[in-house]
PDB file of N, CA and C in Angstrom:
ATOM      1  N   UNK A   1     -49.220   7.050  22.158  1.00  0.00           N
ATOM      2  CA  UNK A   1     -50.345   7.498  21.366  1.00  0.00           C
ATOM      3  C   UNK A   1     -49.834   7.974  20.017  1.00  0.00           C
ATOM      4  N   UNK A   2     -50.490   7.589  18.954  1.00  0.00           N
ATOM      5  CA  UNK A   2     -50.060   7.929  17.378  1.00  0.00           C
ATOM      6  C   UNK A   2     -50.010   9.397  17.523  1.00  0.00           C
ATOM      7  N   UNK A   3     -48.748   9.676  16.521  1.00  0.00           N
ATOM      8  CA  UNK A   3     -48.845  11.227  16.317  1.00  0.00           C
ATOM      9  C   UNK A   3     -50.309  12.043  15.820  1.00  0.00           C
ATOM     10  N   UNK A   4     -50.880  10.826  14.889  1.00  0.00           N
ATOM     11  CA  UNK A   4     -52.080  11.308  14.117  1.00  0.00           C
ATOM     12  C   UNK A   4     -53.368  11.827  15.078  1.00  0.00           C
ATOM     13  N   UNK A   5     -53.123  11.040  15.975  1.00  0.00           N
ATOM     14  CA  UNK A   5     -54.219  11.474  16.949  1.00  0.00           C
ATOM     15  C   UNK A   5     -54.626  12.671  17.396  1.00  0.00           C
ATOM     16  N   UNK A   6     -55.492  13.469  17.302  1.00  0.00           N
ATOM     17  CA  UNK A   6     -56.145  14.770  17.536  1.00  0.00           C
ATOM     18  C   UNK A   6     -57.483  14.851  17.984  1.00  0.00           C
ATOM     19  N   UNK A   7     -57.285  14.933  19.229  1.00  0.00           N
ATOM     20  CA  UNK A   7     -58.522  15.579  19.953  1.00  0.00           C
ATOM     21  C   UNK A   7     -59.224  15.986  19.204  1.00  0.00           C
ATOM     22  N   UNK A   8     -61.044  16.005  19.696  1.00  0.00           N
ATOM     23  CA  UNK A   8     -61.881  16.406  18.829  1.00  0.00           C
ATOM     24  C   UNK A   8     -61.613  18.412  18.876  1.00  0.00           C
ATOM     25  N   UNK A   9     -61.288  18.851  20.404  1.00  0.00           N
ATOM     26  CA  UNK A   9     -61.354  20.336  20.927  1.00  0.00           C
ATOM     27  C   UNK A   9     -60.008  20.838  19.934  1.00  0.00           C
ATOM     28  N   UNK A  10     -59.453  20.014  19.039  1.00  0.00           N
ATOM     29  CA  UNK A  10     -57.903  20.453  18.699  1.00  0.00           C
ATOM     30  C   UNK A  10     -57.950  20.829  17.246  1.00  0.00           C
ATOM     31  N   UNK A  11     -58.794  19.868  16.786  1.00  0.00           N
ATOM     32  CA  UNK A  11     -58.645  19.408  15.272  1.00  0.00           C
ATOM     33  C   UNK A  11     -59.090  20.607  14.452  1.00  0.00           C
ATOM     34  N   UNK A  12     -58.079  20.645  13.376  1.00  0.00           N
ATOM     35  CA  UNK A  12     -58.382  21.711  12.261  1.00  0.00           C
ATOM     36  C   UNK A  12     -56.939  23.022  12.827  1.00  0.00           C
ATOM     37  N   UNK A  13     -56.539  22.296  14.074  1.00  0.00           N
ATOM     38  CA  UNK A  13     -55.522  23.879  14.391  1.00  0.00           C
ATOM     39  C   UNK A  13     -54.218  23.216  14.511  1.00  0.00           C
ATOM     40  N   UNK A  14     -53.853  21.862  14.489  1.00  0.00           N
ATOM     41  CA  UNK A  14     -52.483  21.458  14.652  1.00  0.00           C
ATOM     42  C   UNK A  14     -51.488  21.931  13.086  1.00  0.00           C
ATOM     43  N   UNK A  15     -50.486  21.904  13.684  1.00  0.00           N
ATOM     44  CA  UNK A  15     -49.692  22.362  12.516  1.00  0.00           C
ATOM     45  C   UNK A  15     -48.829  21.238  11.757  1.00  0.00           C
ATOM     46  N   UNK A  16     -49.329  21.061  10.660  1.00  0.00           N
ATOM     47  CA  UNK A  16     -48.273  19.857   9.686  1.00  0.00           C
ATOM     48  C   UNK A  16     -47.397  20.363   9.051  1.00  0.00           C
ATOM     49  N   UNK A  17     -46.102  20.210   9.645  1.00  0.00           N
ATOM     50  CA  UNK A  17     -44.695  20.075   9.088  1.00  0.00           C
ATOM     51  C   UNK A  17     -44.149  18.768   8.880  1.00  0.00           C
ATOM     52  N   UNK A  18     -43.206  19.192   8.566  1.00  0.00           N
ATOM     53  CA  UNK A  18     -41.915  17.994   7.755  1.00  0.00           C
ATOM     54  C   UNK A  18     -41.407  17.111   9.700  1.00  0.00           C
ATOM     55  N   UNK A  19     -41.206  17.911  10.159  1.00  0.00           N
ATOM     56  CA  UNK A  19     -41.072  17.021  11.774  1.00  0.00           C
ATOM     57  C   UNK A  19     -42.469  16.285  12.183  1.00  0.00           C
ATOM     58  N   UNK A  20     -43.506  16.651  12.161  1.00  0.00           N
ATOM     59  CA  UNK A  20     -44.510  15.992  12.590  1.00  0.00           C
ATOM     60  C   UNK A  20     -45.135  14.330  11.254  1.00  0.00           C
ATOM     61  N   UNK A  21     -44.569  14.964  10.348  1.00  0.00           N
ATOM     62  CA  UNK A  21     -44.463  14.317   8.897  1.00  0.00           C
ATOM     63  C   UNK A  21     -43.393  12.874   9.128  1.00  0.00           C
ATOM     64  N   UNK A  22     -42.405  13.516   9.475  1.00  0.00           N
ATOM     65  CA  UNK A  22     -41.464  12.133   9.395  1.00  0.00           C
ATOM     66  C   UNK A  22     -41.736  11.582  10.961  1.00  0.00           C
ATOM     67  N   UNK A  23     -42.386  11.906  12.166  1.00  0.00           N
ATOM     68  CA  UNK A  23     -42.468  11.411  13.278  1.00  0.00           C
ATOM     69  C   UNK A  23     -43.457   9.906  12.625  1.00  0.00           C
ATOM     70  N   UNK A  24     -44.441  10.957  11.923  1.00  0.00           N
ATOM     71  CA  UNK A  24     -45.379   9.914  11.977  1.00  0.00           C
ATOM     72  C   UNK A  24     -45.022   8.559  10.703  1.00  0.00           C
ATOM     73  N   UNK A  25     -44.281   8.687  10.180  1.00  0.00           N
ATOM     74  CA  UNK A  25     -43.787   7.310   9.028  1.00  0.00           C
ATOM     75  C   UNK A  25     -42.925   6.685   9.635  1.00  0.00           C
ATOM     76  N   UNK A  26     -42.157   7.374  10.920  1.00  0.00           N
ATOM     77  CA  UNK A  26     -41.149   6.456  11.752  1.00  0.00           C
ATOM     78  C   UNK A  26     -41.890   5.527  12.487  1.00  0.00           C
ATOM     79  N   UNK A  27     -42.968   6.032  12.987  1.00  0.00           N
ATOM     80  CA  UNK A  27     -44.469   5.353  13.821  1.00  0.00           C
ATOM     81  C   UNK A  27     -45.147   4.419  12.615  1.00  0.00           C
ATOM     82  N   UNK A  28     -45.509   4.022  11.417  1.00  0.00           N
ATOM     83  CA  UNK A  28     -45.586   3.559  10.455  1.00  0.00           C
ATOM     84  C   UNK A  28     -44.758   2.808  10.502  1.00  0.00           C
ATOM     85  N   UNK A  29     -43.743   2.871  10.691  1.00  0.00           N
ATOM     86  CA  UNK A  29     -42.626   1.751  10.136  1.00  0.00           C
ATOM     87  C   UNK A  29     -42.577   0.859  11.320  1.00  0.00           C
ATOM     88  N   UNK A  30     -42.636   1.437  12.473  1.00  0.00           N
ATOM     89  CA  UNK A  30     -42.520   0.650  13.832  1.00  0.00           C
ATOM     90  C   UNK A  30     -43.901  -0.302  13.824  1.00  0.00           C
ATOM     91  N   UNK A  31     -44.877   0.322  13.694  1.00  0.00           N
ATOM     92  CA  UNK A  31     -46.256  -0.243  13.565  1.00  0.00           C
ATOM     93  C   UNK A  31     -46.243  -1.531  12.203  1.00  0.00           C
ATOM     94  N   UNK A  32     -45.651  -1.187  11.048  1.00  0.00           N
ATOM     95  CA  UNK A  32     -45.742  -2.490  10.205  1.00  0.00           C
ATOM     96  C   UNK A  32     -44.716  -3.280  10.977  1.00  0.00           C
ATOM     97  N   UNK A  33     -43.489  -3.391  11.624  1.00  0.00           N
ATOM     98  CA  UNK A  33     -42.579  -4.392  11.987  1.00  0.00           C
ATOM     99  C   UNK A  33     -43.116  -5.206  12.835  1.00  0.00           C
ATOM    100  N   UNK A  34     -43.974  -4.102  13.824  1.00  0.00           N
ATOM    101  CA  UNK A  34     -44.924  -4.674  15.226  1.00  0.00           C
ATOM    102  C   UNK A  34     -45.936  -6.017  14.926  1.00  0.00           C
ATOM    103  N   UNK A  35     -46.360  -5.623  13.643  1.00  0.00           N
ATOM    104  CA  UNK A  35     -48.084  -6.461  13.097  1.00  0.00           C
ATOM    105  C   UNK A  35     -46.827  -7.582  12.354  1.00  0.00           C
ATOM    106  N   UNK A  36     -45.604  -7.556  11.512  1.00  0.00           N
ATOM    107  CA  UNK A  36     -45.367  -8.854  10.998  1.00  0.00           C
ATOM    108  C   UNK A  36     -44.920  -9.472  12.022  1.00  0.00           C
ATOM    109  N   UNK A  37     -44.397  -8.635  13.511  1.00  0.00           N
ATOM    110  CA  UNK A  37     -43.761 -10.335  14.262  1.00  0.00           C
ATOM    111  C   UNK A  37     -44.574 -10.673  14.661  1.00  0.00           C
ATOM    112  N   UNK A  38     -45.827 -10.403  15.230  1.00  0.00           N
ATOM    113  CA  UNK A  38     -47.255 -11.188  16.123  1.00  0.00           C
ATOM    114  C   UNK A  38     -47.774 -11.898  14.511  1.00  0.00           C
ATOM    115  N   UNK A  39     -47.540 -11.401  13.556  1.00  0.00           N
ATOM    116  CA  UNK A  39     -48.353 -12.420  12.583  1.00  0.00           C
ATOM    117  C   UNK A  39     -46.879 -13.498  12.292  1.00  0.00           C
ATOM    118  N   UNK A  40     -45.943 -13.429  12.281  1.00  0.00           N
ATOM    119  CA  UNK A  40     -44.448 -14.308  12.661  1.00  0.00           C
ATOM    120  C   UNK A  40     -44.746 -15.414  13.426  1.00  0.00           C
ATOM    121  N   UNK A  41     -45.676 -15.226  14.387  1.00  0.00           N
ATOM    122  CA  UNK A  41     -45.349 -15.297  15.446  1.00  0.00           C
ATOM    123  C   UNK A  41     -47.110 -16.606  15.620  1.00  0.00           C
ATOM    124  N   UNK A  42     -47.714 -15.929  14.840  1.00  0.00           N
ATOM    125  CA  UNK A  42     -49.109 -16.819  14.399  1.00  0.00           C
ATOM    126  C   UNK A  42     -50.155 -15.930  15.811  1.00  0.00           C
ATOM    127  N   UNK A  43     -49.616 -14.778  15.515  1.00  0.00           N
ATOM    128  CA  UNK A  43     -50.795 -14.047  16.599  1.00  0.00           C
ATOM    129  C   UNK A  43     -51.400 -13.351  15.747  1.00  0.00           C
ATOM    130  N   UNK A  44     -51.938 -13.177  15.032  1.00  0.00           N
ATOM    131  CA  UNK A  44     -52.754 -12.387  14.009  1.00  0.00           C
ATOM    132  C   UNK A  44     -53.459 -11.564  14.868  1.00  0.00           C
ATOM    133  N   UNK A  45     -54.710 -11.566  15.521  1.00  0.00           N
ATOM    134  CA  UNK A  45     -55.348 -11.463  16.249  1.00  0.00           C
ATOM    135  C   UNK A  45     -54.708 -10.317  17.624  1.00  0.00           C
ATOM    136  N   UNK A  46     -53.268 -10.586  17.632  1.00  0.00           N
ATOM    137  CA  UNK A  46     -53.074  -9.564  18.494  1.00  0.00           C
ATOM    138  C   UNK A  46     -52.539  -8.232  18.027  1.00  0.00           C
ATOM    139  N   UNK A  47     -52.388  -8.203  16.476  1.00  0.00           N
ATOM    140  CA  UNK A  47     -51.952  -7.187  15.909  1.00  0.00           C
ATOM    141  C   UNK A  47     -53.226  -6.069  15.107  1.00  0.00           C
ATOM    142  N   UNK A  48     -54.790  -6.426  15.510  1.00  0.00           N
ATOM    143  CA  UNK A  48     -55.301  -5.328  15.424  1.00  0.00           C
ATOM    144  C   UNK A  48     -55.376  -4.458  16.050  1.00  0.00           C
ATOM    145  N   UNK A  49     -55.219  -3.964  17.166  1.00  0.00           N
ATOM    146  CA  UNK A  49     -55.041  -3.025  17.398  1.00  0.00           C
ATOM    147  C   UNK A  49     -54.105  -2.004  16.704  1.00  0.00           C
ATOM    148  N   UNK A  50     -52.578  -2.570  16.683  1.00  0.00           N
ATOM    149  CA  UNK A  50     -51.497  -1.736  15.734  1.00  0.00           C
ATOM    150  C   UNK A  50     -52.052  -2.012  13.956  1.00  0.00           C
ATOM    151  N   UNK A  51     -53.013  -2.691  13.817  1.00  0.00           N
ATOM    152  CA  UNK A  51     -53.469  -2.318  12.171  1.00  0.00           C
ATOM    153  C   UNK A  51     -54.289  -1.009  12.181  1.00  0.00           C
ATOM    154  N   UNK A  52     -55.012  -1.153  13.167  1.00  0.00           N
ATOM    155  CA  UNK A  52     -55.693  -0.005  13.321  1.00  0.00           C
ATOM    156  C   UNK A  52     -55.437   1.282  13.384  1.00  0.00           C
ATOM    157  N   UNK A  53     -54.486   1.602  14.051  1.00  0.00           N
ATOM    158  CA  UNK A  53     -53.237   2.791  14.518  1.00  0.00           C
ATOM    159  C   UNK A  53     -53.063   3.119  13.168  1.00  0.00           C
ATOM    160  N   UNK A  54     -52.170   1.796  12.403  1.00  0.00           N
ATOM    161  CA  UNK A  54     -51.717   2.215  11.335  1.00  0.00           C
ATOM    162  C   UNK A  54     -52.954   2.586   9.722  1.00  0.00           C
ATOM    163  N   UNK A  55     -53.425   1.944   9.938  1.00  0.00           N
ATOM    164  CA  UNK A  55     -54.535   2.746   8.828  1.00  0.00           C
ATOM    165  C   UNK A  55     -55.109   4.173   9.302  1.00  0.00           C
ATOM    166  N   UNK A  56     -55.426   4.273  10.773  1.00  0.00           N
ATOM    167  CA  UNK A  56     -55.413   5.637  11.007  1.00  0.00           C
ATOM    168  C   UNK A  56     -54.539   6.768  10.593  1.00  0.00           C
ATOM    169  N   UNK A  57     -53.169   6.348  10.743  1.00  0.00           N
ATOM    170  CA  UNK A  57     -52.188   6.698   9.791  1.00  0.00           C
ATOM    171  C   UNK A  57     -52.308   7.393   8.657  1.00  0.00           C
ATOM    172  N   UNK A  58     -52.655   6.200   8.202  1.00  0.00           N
ATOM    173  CA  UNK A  58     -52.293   6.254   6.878  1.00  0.00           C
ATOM    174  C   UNK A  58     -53.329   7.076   5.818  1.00  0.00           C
ATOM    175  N   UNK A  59     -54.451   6.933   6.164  1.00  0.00           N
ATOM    176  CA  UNK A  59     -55.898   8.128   6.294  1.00  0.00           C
ATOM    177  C   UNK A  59     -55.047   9.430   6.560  1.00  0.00           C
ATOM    178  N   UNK A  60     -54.706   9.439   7.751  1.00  0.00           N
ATOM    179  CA  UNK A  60     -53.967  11.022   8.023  1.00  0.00           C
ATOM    180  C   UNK A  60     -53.714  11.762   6.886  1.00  0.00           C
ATOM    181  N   UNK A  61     -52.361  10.768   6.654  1.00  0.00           N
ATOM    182  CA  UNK A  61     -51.611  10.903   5.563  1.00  0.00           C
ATOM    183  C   UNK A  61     -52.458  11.337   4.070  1.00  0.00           C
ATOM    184  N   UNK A  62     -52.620  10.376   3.837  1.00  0.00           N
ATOM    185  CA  UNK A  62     -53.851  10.951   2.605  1.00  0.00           C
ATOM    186  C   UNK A  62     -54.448  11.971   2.540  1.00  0.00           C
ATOM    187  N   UNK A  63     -55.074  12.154   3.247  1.00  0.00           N
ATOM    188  CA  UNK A  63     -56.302  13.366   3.523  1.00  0.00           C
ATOM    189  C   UNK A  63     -54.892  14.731   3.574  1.00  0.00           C
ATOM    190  N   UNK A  64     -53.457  14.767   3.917  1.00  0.00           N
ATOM    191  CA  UNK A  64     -52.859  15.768   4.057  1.00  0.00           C
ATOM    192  C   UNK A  64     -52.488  15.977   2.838  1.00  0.00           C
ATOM    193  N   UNK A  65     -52.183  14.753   2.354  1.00  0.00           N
ATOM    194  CA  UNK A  65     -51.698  14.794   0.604  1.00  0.00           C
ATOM    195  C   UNK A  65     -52.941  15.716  -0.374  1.00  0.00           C
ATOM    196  N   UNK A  66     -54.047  15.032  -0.043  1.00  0.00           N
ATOM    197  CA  UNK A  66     -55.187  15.621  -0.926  1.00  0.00           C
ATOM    198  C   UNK A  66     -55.472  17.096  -0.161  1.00  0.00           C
ATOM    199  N   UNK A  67     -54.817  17.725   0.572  1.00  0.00           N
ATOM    200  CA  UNK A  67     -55.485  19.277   0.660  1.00  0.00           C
ATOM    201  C   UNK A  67     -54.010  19.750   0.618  1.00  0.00           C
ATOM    202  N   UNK A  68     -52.944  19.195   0.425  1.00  0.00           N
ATOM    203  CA  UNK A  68     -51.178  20.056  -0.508  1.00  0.00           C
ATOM    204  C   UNK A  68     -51.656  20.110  -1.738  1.00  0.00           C
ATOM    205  N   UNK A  69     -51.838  21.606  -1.983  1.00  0.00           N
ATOM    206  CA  UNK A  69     -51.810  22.036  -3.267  1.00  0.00           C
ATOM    207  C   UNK A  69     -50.446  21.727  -4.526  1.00  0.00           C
ATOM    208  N   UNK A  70     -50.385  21.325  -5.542  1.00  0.00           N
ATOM    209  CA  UNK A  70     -49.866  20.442  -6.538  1.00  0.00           C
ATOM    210  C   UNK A  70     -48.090  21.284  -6.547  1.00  0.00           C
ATOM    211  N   UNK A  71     -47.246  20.793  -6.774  1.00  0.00           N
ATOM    212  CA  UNK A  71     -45.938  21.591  -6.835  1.00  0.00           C
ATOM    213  C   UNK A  71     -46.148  22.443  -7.888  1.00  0.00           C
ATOM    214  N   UNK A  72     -45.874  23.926  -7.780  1.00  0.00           N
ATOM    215  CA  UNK A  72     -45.438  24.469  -9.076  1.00  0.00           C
ATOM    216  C   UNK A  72     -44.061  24.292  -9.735  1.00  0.00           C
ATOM    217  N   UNK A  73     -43.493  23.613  -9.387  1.00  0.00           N
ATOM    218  CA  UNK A  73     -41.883  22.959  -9.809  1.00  0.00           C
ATOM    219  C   UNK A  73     -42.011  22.304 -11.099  1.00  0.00           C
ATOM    220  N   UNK A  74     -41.665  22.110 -12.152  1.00  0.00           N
ATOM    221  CA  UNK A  74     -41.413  21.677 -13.609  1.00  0.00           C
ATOM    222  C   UNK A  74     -40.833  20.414 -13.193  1.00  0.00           C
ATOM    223  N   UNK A  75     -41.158  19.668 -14.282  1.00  0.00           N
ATOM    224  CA  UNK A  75     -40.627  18.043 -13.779  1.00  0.00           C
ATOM    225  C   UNK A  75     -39.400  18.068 -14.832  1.00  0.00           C
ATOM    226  N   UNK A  76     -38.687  17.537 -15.107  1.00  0.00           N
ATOM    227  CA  UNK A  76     -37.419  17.939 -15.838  1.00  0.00           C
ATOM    228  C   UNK A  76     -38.210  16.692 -17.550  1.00  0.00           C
ATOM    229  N   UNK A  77     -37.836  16.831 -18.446  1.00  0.00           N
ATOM    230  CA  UNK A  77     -38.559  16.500 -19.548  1.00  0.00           C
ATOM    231  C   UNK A  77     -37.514  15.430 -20.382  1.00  0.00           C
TER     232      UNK A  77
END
């Protein structure tokens, strides 16, 4: 089951760190290798399910990006 996945009774209380962060792009990376060999492979068709996973993903992802407030760190000039 994707890391991203959260129960409806859960959601809003899991905690996002840097471990749950890189679990889930290792799962990303496994998930794009998964969808090019069935499309390799001329199975298109059997790789929605893992497209799906992975845009779930990748939504995650986003939506965590857009509520991290901006670095106060100086960008070097």
């Amino acid at each position: 089951m994707s890391v991203a996945f959260v129960p409806e009774r859960l959601r809003g209380k899991a905690e996002v760190n840097q471990e749950t962060l890189q679990q889930l792009l290792e799962e990303n990376d496994q998930l794009i290798r998964c969808i090019m060999e069935y499309q390799n492979k001329g199975r298109a068709a059997d790789c929605v399910q893992y497209q799906h996973i992975l845009h779930r993903n990748l939504i995650y992802l986003a939506t965590i990006a857009d509520a991290t407030p901006p670095s106060t760190q100086k960008t070097a000039e």
